[in-house]
N, C-alpha and C. Protein backbone atom coordinates (compact mmCIF):
# COMPACT_ATOMS: atom_id res chain seq x y z
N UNK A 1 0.85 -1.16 0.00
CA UNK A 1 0.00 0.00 0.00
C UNK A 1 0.90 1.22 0.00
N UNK A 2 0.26 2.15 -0.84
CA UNK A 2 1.40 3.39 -0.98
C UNK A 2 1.58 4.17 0.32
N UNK A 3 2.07 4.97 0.70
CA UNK A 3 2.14 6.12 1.79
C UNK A 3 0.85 6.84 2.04
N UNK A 4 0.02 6.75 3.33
CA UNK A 4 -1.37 7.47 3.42
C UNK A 4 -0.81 8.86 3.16
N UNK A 5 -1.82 9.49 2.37
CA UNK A 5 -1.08 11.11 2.35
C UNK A 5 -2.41 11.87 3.73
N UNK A 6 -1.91 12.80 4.53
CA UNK A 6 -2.17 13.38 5.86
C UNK A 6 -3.12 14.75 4.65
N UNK A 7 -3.27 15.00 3.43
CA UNK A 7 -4.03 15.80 3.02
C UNK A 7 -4.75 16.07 1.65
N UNK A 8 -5.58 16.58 1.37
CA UNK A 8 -6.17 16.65 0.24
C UNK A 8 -4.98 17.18 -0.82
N UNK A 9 -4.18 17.87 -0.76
CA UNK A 9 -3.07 18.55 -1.73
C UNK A 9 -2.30 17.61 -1.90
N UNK A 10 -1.99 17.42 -3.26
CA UNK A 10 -0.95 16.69 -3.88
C UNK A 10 0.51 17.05 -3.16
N UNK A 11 1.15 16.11 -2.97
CA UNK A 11 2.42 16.29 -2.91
C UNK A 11 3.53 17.51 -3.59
N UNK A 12 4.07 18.18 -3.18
CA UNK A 12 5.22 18.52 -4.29
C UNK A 12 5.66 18.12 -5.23
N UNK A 13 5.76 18.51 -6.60
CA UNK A 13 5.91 17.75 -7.28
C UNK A 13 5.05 16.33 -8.02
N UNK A 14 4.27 16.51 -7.47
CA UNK A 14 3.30 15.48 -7.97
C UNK A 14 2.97 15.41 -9.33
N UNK A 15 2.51 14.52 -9.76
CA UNK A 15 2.35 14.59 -11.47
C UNK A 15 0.75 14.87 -11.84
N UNK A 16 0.89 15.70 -12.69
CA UNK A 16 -0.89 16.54 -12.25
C UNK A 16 -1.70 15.59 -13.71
N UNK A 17 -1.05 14.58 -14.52
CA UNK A 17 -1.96 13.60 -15.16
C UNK A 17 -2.91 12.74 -14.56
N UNK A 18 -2.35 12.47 -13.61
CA UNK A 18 -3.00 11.26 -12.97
C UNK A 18 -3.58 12.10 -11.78
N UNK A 19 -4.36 13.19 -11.62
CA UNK A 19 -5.04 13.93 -10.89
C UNK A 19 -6.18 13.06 -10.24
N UNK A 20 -6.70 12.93 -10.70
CA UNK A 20 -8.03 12.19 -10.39
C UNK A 20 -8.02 10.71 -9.49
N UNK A 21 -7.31 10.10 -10.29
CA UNK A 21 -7.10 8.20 -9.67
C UNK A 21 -5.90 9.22 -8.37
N UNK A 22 -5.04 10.11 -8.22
CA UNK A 22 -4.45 10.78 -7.58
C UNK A 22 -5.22 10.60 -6.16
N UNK A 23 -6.56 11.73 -6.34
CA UNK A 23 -7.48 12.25 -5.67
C UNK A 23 -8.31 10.95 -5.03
N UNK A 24 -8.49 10.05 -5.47
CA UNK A 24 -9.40 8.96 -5.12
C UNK A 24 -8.19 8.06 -3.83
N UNK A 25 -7.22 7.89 -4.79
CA UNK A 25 -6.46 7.15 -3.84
C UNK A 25 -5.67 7.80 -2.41
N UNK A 26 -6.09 8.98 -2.68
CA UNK A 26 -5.64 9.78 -1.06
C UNK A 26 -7.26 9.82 -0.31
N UNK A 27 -8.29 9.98 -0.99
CA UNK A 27 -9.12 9.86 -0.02
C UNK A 27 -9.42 8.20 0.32
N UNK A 28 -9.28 7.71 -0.31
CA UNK A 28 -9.38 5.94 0.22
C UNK A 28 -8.46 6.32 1.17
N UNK A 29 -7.02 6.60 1.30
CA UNK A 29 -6.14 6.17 1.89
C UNK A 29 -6.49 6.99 3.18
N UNK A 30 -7.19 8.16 3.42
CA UNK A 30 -7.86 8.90 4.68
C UNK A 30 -8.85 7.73 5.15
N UNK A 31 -9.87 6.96 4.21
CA UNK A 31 -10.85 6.16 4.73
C UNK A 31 -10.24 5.01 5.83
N UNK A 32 -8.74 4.36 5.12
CA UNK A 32 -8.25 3.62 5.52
C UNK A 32 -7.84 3.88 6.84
N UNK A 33 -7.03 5.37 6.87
CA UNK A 33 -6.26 5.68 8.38
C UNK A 33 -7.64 5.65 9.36
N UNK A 34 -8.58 6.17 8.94
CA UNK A 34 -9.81 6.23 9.89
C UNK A 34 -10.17 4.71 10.42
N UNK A 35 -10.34 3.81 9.24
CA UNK A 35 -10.37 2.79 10.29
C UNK A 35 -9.65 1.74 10.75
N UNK A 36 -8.79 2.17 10.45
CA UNK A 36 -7.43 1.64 10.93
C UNK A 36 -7.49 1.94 12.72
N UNK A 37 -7.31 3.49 13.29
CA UNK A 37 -7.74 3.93 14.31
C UNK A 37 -8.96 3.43 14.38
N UNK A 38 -9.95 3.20 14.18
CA UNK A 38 -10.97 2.21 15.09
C UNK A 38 -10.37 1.01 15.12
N UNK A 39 -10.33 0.49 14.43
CA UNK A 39 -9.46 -1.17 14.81
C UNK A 39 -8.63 -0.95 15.94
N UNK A 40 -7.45 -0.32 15.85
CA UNK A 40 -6.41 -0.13 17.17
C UNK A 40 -7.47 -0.06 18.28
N UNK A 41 -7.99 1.21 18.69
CA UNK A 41 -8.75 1.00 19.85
C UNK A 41 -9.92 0.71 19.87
N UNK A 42 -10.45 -0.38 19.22
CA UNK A 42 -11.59 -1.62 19.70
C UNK A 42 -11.41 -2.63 20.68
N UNK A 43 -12.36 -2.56 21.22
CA UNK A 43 -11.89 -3.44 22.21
C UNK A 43 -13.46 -5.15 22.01
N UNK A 44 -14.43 -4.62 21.33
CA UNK A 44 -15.50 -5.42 21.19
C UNK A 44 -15.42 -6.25 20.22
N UNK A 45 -15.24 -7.72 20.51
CA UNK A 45 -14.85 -8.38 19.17
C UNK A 45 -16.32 -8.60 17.93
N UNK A 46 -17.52 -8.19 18.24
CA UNK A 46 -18.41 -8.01 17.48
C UNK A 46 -18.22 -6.69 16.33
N UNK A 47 -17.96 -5.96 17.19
CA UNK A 47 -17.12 -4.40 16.46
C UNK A 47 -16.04 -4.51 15.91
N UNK A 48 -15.59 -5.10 16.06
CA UNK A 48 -13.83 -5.59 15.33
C UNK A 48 -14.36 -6.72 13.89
N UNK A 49 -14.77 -7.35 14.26
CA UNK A 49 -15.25 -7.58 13.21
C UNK A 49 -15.69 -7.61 11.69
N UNK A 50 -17.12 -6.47 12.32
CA UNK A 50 -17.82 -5.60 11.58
C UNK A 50 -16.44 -4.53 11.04
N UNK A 51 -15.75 -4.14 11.95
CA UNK A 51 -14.86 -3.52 11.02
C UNK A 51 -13.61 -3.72 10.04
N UNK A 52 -13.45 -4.90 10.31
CA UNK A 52 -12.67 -5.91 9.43
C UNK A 52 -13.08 -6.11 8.58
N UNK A 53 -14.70 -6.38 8.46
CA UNK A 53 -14.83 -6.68 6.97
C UNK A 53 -15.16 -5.32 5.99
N UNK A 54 -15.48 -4.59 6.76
CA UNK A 54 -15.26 -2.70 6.11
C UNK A 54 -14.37 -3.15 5.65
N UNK A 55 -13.20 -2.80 6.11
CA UNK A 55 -11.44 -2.78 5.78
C UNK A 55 -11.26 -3.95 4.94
N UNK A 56 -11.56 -5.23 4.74
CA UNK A 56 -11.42 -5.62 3.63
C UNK A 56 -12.37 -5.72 2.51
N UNK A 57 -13.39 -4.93 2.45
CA UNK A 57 -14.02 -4.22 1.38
C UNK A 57 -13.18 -3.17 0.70
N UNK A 58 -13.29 -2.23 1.76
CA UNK A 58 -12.21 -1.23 1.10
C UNK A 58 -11.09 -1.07 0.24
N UNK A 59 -10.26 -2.56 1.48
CA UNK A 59 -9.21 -2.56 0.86
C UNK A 59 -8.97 -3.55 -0.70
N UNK A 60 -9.75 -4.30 -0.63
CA UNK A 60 -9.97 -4.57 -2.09
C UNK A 60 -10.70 -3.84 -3.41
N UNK A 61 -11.34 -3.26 -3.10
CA UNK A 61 -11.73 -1.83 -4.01
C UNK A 61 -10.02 -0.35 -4.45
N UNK A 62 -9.78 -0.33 -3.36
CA UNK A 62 -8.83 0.62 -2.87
C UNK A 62 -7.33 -0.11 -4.02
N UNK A 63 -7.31 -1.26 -3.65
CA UNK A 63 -6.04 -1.65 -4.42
C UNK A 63 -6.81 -2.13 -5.89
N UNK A 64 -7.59 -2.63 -6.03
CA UNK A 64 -8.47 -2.55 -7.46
C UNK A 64 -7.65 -1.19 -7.98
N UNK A 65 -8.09 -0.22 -7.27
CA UNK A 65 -7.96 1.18 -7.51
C UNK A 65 -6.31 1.59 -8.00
N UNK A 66 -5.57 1.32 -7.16
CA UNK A 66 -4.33 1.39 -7.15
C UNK A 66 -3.50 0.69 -8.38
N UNK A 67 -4.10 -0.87 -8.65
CA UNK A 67 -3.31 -1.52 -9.81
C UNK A 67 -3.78 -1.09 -11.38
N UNK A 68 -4.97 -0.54 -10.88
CA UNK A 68 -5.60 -0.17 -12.53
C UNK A 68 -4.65 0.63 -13.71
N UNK A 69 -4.48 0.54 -14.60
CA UNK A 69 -3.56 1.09 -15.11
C UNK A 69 -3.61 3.12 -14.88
N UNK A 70 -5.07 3.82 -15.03
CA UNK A 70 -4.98 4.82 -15.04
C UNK A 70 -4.80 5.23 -13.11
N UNK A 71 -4.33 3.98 -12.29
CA UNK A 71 -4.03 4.51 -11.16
C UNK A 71 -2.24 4.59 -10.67
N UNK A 72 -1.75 4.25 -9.70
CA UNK A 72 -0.53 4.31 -9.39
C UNK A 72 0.45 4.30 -10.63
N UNK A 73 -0.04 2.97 -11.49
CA UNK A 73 0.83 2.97 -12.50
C UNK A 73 1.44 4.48 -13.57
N UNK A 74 0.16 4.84 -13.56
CA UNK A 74 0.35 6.28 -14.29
C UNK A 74 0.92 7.27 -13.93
N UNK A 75 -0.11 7.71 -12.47
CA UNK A 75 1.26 8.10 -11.61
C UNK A 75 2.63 8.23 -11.33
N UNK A 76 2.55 6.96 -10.98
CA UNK A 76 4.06 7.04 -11.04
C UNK A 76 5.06 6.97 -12.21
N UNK A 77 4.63 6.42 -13.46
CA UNK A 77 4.71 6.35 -15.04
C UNK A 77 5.49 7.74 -15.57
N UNK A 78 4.37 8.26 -14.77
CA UNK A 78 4.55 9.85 -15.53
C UNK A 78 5.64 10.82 -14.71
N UNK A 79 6.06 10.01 -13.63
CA UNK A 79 6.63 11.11 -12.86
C UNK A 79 8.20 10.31 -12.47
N UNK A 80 8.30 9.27 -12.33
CA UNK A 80 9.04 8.43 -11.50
C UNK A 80 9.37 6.35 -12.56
N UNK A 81 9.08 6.67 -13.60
CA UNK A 81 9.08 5.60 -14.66
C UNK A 81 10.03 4.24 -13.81
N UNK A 82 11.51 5.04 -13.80
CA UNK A 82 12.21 4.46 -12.72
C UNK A 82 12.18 3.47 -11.72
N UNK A 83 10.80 3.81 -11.24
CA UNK A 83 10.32 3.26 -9.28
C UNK A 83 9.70 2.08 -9.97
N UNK A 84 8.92 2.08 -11.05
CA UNK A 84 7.68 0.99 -11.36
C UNK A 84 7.80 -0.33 -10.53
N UNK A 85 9.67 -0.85 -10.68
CA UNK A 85 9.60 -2.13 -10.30
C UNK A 85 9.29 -2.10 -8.82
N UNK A 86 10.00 -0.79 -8.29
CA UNK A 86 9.16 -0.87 -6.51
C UNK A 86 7.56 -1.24 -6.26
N UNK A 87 6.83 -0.51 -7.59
CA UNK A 87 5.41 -0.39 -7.42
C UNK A 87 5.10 -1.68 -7.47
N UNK A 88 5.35 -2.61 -8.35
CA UNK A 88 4.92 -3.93 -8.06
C UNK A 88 5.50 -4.47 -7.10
N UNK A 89 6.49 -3.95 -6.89
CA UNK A 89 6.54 -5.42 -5.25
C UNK A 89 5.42 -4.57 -4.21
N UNK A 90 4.79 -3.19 -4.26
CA UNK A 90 3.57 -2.98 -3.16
C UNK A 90 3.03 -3.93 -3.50
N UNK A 91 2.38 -3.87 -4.80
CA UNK A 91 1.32 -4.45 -5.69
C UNK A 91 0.94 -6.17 -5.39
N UNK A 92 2.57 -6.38 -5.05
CA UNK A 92 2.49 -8.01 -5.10
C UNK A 92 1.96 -8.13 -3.42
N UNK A 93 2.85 -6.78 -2.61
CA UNK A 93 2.17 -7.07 -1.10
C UNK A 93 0.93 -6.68 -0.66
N UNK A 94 0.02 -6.61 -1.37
CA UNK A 94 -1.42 -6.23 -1.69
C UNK A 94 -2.34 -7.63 -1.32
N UNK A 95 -1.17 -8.76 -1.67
CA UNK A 95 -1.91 -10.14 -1.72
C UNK A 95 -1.52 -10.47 0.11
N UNK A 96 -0.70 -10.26 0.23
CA UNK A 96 -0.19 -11.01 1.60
C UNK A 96 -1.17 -9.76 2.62
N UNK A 97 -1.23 -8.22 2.06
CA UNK A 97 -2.33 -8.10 3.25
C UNK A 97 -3.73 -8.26 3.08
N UNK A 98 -4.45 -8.52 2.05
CA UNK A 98 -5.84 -9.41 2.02
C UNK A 98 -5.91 -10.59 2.86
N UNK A 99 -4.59 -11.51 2.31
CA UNK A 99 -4.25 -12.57 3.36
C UNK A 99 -4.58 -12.72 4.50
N UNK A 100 -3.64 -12.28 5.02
CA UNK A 100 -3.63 -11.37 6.58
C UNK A 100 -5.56 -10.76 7.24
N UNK A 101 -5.91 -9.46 6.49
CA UNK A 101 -7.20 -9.71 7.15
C UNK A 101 -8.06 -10.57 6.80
N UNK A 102 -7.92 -11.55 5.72
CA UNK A 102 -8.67 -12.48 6.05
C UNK A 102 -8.88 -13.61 6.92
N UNK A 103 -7.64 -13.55 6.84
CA UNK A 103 -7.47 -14.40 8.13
C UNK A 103 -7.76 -14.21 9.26
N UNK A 104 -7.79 -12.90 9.60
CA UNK A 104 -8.07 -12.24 10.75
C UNK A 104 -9.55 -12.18 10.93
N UNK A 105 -10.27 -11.99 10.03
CA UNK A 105 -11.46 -11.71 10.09
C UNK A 105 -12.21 -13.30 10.47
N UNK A 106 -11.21 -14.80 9.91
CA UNK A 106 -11.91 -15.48 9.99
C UNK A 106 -11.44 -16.03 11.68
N UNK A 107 -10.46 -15.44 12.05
CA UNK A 107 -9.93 -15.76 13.90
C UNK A 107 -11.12 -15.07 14.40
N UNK A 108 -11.52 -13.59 14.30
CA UNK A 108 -12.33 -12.84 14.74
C UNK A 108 -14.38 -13.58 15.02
N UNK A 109 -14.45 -14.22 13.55
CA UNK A 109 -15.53 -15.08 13.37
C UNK A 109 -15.98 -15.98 14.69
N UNK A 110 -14.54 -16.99 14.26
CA UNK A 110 -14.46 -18.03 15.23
C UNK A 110 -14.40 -17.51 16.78
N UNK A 111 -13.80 -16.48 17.31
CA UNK A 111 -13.95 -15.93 18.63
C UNK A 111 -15.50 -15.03 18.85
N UNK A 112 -16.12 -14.69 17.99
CA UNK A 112 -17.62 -14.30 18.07
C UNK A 112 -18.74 -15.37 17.74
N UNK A 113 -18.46 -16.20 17.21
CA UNK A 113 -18.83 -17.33 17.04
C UNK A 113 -19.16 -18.51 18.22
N UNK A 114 -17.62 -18.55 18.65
CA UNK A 114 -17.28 -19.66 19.71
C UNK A 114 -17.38 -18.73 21.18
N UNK A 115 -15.62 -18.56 22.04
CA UNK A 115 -15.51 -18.06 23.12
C UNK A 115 -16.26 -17.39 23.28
N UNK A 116 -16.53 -15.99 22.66
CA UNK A 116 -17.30 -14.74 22.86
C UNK A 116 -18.73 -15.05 23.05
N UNK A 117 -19.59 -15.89 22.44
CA UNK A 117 -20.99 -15.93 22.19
C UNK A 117 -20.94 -16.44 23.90
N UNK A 118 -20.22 -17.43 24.14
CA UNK A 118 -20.23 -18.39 25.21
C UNK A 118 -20.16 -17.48 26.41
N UNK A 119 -19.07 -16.73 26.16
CA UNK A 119 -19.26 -15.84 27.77
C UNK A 119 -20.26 -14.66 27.53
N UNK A 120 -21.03 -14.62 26.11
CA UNK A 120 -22.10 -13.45 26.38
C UNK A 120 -23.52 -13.99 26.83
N UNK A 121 -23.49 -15.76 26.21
CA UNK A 121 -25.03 -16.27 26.78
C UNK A 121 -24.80 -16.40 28.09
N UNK A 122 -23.11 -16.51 29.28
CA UNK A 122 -23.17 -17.03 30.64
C UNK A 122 -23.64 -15.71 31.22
N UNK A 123 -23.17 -14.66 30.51
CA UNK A 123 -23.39 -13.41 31.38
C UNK A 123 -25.29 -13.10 31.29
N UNK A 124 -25.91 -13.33 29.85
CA UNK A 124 -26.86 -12.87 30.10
C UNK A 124 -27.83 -13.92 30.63
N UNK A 125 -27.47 -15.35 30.84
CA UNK A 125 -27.97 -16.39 31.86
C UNK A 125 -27.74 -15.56 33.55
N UNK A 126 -26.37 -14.94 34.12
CA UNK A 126 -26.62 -14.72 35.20
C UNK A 126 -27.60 -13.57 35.47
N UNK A 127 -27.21 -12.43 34.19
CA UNK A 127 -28.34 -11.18 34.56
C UNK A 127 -29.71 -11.87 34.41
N UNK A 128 -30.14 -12.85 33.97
CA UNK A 128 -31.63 -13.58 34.06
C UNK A 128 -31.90 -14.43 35.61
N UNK A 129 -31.09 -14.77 35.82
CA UNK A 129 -30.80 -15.35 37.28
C UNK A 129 -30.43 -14.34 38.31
N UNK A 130 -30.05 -13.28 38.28
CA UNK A 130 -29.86 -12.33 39.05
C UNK A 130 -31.15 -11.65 39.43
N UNK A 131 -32.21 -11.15 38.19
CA UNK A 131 -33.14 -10.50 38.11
C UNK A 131 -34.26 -11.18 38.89
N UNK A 132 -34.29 -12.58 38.41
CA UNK A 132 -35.11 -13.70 39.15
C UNK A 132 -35.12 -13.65 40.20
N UNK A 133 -34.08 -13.75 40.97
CA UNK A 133 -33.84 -13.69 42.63
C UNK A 133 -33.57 -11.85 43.19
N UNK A 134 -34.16 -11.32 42.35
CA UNK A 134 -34.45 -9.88 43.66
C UNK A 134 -36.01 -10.05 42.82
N UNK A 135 -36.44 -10.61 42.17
CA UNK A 135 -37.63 -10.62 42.08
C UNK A 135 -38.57 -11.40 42.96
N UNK A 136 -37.72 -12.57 43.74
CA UNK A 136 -37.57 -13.64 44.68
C UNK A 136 -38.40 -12.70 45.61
N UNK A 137 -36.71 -11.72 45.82
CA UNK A 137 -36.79 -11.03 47.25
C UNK A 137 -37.63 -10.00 47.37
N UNK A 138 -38.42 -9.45 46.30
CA UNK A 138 -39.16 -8.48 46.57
C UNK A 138 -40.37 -8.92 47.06
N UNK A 139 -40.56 -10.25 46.36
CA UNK A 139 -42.04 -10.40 46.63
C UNK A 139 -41.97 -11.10 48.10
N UNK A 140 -41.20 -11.74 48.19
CA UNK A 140 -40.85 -12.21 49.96
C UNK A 140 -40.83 -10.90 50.71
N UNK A 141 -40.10 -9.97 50.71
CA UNK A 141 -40.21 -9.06 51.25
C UNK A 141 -41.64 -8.22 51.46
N UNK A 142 -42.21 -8.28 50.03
CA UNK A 142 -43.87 -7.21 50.31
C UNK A 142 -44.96 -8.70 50.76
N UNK A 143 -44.57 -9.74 50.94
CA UNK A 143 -45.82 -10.38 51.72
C UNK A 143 -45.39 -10.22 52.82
N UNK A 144 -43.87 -10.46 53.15
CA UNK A 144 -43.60 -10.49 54.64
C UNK A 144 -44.08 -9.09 55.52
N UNK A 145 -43.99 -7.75 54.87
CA UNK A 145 -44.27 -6.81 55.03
C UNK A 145 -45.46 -6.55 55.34
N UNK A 146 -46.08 -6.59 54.22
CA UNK A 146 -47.51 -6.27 53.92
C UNK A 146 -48.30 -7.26 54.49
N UNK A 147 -48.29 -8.70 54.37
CA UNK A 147 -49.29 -9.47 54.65
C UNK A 147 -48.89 -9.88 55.92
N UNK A 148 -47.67 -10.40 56.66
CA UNK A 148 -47.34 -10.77 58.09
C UNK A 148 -47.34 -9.89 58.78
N UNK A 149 -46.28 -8.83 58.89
CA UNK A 149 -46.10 -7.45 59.93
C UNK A 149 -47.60 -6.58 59.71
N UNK A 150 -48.10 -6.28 58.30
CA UNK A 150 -48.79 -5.53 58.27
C UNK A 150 -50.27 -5.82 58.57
N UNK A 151 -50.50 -7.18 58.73
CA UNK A 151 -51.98 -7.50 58.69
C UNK A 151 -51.84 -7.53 60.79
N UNK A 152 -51.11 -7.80 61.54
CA UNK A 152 -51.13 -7.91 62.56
C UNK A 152 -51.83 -6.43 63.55
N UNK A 153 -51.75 -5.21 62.76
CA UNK A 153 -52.19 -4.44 63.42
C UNK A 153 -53.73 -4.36 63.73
């Protein structure tokens, strides 16, 4: 993946042919830093998830974007002819990070799937068992109240 650019303005020097696939691939690459920062601090593996498979939507559109000929290639074609062979080894590491979140996405599955579901049905088994027993105690409490202490007067 190329360098996220931090702004809407072309670089110095930038090559003003490839303006457009330019323009697209810096705002993907803003979409990306954005959820990139949600991923880092997620902590909900249902949310992690869901945002994994954003991010590999994206990121397969995004590098679609990038290998097309009127994208990076041109770019850099027009400005930097030189670099091309760098551009394909990104190009080739394009595959190893699809890889990667897919894989991730399918660890993520299996832990929302498996562990996670498991400690979310124990927790909402105890809040059902919790609720049960002050529901226990209330009503023990308003007969004991009401019908023992209170009928005695």
């Amino acid at each position: 993946m190329a360098r996220p650019a931090e702004t809407s303005e072309p670089p110095a020097g930038a090559p003003r042919g490839g303006s457009t696939a330019h323009r697209r691939i810096e705002d993907e690459h803003r979409r990306l830093n954005e959820l990139l920062r949600s991923l880092t601090h997620g902590h909900d593996p249902n949310r992690l998830l869901s945002l994994v498979d954003e991010l590999k939507e994206l990121l397969v559109e995004h590098f679609a974007h990038e290998e097309e000929p009127e994208g990076l290639h041109q770019i850099v074609g027009e400005g930097a002819a030189h670099r091309l062979p760098n551009l394909q080894r990104l190009f080739e590491e394009h595959r190893q990070i699809l890889a990667t979140v897919e894989a991730l996405e399918r660890r993520l599955g299996e832990l929302v799937d498996g562990p996670w579901r498991e400690v979310r049905d124990a927790i909402a088994a105890l809040a059902e068992t919790l609720r049960n027993h002050e529901r226990a105690e209330e009503d023990l409490f308003s007969e004991a109240f009401y019908l023992d202490i209170g009928g005695r007067s």
